[in-house]
Protein backbone atom coordinates (compact mmCIF):
# COMPACT_ATOMS: atom_id res chain seq x y z
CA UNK A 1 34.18 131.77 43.16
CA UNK A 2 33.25 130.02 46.42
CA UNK A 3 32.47 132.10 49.49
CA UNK A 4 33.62 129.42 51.33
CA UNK A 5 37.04 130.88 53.62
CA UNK A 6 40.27 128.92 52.33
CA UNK A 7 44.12 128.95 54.25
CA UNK A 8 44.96 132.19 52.29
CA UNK A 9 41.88 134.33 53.60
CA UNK A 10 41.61 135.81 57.45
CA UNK A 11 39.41 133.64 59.06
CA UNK A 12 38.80 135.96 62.50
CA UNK A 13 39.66 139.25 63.81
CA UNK A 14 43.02 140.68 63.66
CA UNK A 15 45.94 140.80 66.45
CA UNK A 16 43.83 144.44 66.95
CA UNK A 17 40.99 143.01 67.57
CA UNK A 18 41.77 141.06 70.22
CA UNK A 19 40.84 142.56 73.57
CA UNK A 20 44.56 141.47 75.61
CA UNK A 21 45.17 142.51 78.79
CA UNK A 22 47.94 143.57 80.95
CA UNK A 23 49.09 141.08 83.13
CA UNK A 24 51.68 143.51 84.67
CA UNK A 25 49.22 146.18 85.58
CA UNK A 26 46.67 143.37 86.51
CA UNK A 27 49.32 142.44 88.69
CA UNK A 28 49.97 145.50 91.07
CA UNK A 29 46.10 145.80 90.93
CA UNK A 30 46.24 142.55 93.05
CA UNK A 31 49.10 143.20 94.69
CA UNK A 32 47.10 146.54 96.46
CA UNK A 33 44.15 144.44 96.98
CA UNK A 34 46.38 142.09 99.07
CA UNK A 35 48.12 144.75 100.81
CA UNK A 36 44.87 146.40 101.72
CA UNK A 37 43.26 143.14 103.13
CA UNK A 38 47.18 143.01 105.82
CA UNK A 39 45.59 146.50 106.53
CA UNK A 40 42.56 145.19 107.77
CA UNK A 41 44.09 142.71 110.05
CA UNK A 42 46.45 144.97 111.41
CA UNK A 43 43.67 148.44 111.92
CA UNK A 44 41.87 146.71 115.02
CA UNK A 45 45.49 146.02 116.83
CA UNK A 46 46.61 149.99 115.81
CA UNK A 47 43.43 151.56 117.12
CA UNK A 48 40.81 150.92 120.24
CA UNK A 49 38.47 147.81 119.18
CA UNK A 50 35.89 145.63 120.36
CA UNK A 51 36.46 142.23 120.29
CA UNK A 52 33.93 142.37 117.08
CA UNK A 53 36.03 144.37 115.10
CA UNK A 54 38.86 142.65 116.15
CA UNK A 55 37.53 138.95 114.19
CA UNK A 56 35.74 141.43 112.04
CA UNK A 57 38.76 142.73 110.33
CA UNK A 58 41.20 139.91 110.92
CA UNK A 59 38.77 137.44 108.94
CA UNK A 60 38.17 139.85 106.35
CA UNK A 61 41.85 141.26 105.68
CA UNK A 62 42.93 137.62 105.64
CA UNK A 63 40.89 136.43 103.19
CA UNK A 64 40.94 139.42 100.83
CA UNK A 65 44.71 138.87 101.04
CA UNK A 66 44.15 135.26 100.49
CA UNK A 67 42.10 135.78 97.44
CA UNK A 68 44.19 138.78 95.89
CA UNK A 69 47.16 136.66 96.18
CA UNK A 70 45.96 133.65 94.40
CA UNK A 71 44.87 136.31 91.73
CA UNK A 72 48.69 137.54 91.67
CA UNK A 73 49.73 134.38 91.44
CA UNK A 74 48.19 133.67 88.30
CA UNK A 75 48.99 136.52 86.73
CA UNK A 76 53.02 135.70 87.51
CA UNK A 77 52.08 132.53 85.73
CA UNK A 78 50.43 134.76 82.40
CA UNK A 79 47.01 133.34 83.42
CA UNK A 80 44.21 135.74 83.30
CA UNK A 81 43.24 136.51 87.00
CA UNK A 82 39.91 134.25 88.30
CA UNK A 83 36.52 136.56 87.89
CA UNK A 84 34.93 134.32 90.78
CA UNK A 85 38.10 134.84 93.09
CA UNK A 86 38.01 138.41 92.36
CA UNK A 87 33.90 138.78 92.34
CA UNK A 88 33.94 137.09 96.30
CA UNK A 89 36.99 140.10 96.89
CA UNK A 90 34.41 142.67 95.94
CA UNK A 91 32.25 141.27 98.36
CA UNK A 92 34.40 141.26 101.29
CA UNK A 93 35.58 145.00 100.36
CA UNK A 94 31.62 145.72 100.26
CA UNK A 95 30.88 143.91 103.65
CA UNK A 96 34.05 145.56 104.87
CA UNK A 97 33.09 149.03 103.67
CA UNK A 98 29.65 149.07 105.47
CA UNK A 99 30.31 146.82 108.23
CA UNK A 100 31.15 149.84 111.01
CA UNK A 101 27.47 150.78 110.47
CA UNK A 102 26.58 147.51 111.51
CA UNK A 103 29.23 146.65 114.00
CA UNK A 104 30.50 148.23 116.74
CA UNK A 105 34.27 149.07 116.30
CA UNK A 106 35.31 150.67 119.21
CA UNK A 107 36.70 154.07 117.82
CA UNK A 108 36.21 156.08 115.54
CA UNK A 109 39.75 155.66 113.75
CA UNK A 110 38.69 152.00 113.25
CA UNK A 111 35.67 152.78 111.46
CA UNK A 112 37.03 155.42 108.94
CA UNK A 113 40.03 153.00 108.47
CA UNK A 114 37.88 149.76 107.87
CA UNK A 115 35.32 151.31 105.55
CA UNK A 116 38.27 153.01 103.75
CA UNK A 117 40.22 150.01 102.96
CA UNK A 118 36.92 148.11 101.87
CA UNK A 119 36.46 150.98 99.64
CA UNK A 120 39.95 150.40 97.87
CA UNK A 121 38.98 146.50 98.26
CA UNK A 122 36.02 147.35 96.45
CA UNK A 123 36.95 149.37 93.84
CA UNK A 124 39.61 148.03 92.63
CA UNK A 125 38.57 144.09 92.93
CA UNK A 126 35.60 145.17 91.15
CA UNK A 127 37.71 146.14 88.39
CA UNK A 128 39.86 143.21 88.11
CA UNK A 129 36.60 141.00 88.09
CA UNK A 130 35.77 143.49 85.26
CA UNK A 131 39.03 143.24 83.19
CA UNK A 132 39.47 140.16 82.99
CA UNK A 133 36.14 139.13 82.12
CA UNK A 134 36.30 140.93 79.73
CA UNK A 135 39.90 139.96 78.53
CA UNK A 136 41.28 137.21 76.04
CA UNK A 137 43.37 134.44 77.71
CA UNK A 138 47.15 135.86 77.32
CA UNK A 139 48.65 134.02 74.77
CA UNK A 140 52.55 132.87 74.47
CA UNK A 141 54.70 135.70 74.20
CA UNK A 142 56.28 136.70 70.78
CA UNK A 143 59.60 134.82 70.29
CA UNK A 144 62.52 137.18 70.13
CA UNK A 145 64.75 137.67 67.07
């Protein structure tokens, strides 16, 4: 016999093998991200701020919405979510988490409300970054019978 693979033999992993991922959950984990980032623009206008905080956290809660929402968006569409997209999120929940040590905010409120929503920013844009690196491209859903 030939150990060459013919039509009848499995020539890759299995259905099981396949590491798929959830586009639904993938989806609300966006869908916080995004709603997180309208926090950030709205803290500075709920609380005492300095003009600092004020383009601070406007800037940053727009684009982290901005970026989360072009990640929801392609999940709708059964598109794995962009790693980059989700990678620069991370990065603006990081900047956002540490920047009332290095800005001044104007209350105290602000602060814990700014470095707590670039915690969740953090956290969970991290993991979508994560996920769907790690993920296989969706593929078409299973016709019904």
């Amino acid at each position: 016999m030939s150990n060459t693979p013919t039509d009848t033999e499995p020539s890759g992993g299995t259905e099981a093998d396949r590491d798929t991922l959830n586009t639904d959950t993938m989806q609300w984990v966006s869908a916080i991200v995004a709603l997180a980032g309208l926090g950030l623009v709205a803290y500075p206008f709920m609380f005492e701020a300095t003009e600092a905080a004020i383009w601070n956290d406007t800037m940053i809660g727009t684009a982290v919405f901005l970026l989360a929402g072009y990640n929801f968006y392609r999940l709708t569409k059964d598109r794995l979510a962009s790693v980059a997209v989700a990678s620069l999120a991370t990065l603006l929940g990081l900047w956002a988490l540490v920047s009332p040590a290095v800005i001044e905010m104007g209350s105290s409120e602000l602060a814990m409300t700014t470095a707590g929503g670039g915690l969740i920013i953090t956290a969970l844009s991290a993991y979508s970054a994560y996920a769907n690196s790690r993920a296989d491209a969706p593929g078409p859903a299973p016709a019904r019978a």
